[in-house]
N, C-alpha and C. Protein backbone atom coordinates (compact mmCIF):
# COMPACT_ATOMS: atom_id res chain seq x y z
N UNK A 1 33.20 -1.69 34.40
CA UNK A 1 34.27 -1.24 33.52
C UNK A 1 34.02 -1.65 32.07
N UNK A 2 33.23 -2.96 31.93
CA UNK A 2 32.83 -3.47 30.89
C UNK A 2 32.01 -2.10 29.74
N UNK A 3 31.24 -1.63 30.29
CA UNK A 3 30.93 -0.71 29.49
C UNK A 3 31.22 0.67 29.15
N UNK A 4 32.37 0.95 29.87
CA UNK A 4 33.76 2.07 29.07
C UNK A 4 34.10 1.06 27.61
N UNK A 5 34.29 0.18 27.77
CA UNK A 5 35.07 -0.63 26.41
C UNK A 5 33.77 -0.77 25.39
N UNK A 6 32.86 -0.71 25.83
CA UNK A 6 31.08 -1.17 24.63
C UNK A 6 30.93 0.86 24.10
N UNK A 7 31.61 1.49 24.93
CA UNK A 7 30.90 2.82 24.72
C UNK A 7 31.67 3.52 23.63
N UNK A 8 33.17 2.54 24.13
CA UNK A 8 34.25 2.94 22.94
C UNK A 8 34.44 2.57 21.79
N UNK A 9 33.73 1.04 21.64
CA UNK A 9 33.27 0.38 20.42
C UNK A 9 32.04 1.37 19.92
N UNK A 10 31.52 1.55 20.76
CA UNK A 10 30.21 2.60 19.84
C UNK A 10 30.65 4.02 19.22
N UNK A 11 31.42 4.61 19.79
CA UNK A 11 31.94 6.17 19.74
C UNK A 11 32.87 5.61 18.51
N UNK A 12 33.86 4.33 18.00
CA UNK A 12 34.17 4.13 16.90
C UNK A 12 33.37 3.95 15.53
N UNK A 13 32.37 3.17 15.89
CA UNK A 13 31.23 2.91 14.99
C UNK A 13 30.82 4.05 14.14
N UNK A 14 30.35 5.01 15.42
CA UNK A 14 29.28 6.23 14.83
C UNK A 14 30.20 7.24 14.38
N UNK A 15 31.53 7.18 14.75
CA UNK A 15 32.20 8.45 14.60
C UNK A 15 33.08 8.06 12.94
N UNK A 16 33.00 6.66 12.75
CA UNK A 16 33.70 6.28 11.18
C UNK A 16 32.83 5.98 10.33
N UNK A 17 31.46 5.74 10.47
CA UNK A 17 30.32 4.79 9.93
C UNK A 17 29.49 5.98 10.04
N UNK A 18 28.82 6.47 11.30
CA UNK A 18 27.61 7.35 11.00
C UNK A 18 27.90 8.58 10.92
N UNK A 19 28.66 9.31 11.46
CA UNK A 19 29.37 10.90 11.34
C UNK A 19 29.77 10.75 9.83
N UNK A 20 30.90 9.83 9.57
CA UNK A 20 31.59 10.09 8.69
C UNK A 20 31.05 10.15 7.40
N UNK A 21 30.42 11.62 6.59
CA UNK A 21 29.75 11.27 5.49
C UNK A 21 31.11 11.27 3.89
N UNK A 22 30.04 11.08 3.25
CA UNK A 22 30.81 10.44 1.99
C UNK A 22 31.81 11.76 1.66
N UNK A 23 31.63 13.24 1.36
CA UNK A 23 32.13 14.63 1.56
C UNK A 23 33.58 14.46 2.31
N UNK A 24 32.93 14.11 3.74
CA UNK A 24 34.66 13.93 4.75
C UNK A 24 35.42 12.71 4.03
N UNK A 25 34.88 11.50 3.82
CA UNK A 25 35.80 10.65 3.43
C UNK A 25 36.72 11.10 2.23
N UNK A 26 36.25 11.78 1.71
CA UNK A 26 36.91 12.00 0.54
C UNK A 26 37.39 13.18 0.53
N UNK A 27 37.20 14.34 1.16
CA UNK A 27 38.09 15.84 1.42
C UNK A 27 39.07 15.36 2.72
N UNK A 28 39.12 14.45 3.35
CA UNK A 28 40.44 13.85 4.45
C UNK A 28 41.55 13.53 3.73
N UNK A 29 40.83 13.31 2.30
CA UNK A 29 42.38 12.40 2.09
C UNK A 29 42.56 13.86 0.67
N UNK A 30 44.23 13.46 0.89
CA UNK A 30 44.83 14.53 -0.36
C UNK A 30 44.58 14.45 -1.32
N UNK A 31 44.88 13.15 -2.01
CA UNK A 31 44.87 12.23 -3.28
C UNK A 31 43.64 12.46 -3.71
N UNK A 32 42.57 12.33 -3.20
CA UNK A 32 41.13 12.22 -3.62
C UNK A 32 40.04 13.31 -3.97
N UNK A 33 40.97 14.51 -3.70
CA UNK A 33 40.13 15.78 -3.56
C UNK A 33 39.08 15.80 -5.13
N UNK A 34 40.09 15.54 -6.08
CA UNK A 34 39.49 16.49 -7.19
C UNK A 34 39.44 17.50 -7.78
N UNK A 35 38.58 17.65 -8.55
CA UNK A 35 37.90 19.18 -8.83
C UNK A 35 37.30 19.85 -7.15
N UNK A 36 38.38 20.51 -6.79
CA UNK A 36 37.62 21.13 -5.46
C UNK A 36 36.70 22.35 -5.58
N UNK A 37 35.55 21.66 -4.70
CA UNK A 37 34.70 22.71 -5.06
C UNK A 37 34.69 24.34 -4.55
N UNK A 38 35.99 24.33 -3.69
CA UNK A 38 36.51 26.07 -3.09
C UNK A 38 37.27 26.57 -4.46
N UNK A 39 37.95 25.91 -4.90
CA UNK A 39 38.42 26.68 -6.28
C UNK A 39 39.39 25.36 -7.24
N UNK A 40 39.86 26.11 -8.42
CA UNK A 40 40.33 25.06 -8.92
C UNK A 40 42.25 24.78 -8.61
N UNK A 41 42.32 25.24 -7.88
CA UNK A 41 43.72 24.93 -7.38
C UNK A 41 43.89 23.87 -6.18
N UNK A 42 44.71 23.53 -5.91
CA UNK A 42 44.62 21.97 -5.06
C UNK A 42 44.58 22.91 -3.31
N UNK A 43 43.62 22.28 -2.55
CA UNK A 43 43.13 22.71 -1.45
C UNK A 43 44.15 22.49 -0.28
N UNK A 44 44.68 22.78 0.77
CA UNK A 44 44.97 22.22 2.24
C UNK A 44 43.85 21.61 2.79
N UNK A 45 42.36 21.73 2.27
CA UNK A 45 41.35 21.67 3.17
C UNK A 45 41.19 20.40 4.05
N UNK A 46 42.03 19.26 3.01
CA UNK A 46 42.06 18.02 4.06
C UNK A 46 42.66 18.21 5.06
N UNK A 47 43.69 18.76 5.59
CA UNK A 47 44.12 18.64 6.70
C UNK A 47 42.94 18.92 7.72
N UNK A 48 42.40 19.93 7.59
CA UNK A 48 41.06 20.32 8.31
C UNK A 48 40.09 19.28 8.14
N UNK A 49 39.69 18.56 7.31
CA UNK A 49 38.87 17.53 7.38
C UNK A 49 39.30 16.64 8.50
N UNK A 50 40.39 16.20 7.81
CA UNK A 50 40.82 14.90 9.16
C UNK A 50 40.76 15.06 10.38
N UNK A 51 41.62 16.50 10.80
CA UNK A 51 41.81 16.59 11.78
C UNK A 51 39.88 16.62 12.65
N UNK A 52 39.14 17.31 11.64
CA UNK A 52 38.03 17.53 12.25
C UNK A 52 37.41 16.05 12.67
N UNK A 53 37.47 15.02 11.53
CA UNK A 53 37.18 13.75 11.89
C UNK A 53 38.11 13.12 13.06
N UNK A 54 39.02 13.21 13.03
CA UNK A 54 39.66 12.92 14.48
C UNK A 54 39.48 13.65 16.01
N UNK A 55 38.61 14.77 15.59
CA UNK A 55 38.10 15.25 17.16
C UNK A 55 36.72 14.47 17.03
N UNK A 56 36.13 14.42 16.38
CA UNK A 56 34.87 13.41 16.46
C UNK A 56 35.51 12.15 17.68
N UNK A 57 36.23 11.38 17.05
CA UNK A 57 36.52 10.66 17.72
C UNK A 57 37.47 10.36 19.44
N UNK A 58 37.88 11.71 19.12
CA UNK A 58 39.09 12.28 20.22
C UNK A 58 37.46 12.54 21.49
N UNK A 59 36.70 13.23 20.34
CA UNK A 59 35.51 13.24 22.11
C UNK A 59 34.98 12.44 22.30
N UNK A 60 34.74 11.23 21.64
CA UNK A 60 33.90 10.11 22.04
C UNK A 60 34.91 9.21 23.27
N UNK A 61 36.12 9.25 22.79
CA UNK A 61 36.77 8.71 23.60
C UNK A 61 37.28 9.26 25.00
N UNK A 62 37.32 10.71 25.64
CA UNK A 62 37.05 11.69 26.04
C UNK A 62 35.86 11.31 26.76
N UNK A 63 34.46 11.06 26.41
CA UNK A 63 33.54 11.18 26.87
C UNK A 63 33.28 9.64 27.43
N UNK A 64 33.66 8.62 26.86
CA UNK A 64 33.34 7.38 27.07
C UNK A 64 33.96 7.23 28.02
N UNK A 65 35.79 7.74 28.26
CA UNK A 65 36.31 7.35 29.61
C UNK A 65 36.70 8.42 30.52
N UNK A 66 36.30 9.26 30.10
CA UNK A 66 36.19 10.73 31.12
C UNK A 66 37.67 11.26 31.26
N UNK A 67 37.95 10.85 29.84
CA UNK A 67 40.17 11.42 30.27
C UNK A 67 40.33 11.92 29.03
N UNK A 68 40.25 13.31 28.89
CA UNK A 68 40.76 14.22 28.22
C UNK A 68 41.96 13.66 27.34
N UNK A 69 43.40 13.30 28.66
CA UNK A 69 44.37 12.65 27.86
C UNK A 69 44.53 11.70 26.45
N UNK A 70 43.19 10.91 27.61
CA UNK A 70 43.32 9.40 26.27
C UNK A 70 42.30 10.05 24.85
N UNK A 71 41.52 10.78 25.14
CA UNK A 71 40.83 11.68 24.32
C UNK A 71 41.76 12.12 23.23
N UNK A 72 43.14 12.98 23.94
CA UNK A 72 44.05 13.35 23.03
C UNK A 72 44.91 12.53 21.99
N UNK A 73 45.02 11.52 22.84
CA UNK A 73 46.00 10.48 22.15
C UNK A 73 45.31 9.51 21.16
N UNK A 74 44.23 9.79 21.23
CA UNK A 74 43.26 8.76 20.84
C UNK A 74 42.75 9.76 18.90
N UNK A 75 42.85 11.05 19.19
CA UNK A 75 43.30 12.00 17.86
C UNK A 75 44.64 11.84 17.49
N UNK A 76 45.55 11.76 18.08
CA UNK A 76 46.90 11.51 17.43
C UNK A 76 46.94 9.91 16.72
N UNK A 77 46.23 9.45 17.74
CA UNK A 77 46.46 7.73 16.95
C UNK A 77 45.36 7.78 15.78
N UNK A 78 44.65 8.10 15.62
CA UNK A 78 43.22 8.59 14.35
C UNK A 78 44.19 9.05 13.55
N UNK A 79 44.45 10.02 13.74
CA UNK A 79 45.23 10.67 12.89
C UNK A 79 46.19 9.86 11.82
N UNK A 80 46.98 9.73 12.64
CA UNK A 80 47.88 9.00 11.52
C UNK A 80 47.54 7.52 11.07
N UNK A 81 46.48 6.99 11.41
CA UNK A 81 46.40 5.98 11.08
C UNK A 81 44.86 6.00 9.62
N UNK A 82 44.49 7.52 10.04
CA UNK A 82 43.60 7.44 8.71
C UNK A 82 44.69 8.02 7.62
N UNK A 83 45.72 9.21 8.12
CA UNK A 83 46.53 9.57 7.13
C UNK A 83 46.97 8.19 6.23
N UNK A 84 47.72 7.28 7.14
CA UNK A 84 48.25 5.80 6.45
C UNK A 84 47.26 5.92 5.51
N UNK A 85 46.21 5.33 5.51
CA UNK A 85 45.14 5.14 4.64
C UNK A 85 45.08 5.78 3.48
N UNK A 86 44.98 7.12 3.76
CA UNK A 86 44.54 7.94 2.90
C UNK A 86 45.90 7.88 1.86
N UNK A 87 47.39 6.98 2.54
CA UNK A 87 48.45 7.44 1.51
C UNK A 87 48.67 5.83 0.39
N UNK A 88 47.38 4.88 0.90
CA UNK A 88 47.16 3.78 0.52
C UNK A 88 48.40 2.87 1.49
N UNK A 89 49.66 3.50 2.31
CA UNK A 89 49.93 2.68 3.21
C UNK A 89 49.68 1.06 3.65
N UNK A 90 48.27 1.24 3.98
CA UNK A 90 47.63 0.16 4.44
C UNK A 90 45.99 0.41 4.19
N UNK A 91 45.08 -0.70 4.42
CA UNK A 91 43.82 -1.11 3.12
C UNK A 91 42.98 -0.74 4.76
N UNK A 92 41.69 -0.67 4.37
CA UNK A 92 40.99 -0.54 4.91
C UNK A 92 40.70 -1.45 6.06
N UNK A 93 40.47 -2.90 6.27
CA UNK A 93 40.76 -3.55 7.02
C UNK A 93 41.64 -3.59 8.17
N UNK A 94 43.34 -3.12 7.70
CA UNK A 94 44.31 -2.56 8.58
C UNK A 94 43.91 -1.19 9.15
N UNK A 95 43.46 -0.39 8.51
CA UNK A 95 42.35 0.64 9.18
C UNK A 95 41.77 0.56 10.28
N UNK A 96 40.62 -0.61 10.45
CA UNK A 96 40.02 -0.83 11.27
C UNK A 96 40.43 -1.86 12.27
N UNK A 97 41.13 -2.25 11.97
CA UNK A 97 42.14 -3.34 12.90
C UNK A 97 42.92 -2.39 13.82
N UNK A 98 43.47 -1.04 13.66
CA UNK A 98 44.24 -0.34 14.39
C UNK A 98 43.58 0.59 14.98
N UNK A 99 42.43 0.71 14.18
CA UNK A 99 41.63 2.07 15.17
C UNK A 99 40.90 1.08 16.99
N UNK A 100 40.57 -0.17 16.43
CA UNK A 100 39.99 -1.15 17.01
C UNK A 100 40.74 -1.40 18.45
N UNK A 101 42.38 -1.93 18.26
CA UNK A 101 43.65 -1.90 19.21
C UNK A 101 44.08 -0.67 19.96
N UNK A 102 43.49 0.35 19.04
CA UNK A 102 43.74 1.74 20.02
C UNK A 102 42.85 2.00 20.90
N UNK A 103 41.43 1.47 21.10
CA UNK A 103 40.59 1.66 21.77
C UNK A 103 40.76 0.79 22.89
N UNK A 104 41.35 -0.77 22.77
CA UNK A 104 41.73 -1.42 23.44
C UNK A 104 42.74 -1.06 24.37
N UNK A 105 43.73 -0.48 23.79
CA UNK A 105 44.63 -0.10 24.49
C UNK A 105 44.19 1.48 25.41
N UNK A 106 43.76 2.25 24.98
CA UNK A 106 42.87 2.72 25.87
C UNK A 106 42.15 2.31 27.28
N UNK A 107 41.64 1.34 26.87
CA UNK A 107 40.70 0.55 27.99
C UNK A 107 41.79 -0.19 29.18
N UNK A 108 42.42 -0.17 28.44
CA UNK A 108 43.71 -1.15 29.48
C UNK A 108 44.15 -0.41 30.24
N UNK A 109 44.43 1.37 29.30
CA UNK A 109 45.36 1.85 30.36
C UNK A 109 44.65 2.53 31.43
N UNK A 110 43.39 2.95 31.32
CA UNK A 110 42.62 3.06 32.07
C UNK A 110 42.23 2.43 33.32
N UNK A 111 42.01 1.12 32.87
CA UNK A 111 41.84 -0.14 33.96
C UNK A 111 43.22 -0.24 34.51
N UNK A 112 44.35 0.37 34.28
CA UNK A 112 45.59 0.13 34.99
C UNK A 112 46.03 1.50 35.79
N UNK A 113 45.07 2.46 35.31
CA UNK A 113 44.62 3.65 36.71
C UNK A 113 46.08 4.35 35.98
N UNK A 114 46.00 4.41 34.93
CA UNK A 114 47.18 5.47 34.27
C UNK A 114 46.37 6.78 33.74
N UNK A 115 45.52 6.91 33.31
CA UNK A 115 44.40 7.45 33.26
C UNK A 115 43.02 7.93 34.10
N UNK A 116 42.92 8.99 34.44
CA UNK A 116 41.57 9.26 35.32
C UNK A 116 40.90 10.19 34.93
C-alpha cells in the first residue's frame, strides 16, 4: 500500500514541478496574464489553463490509486487550492502544504476501502 502513497508523492512532483511549465503558471492565474498573446483584451483562457493543470493531476491520482473518484476530487481539491493561490489567498508554501494533505487524505481513504 506503501507505494500508492510514493506514486502520489511522485504524480504531485511531476505534475507541479515537471509538467508545469513557466506559460501554465502564469496563464492559470487571472492576475498575471498580461499582454495576452491571443489578443489584447483580457482572456478567460486561465480558466482552461488550470483546469487543464488540474487534470494533469486528477490522472496521476486516478492512475496511482486506480479510483476515478479520488481522481475527481483530487481536481476539485487542485483546483481551488491553486485558484487560492493564484488570488494571493495563501503563499506558496500553504500551496504545497495542502496539495501534500490532499494526497494524504486520499491514501487514507483508500486504505479505509471507501475507494476502489
Amino acid at each position: 500500500m506503501l507505494d500508492v502513497l510514493f506514486w502520489l508523492f511522485v504524480g504531485h512532483a511531476v505534475g507541479d514541478f515537471g509538467l508545469q511549465s513557466d506559460w501554465m503558471a502564469r496563464y492559470k492565474n487571472r492576475h498575471l496574464q498580461g499582454a495576452s498573446v491571443f489578443s489584447s483584451k483580457p482572456e478567460w483562457i486561465w480558466l482552461e489553463v488550470l483546469s487543464a493543470h488540474c487534470f494533469i493531476h486528477a490522472g496521476a491520482v486516478a492512475l496511482a490509486t486506480g479510483s476515478i473518484a479520488l481522481g475527481l476530487l483530487e481536481f476539485i481539491a487542485h483546483w481551488i487550492i491553486d485558484y487560492c493561490k493564484c488570488e494571493d489567498w495563501i503563499g506558496f508554501h500553504t500551496d504545497q502544504f495542502l496539495h501534500i494533505a490532499c494526497k494524504l487524505l486520499w491514501f487514507m481513504l483508500l486504505g479505509l476501502g471507501w475507494f476502489q
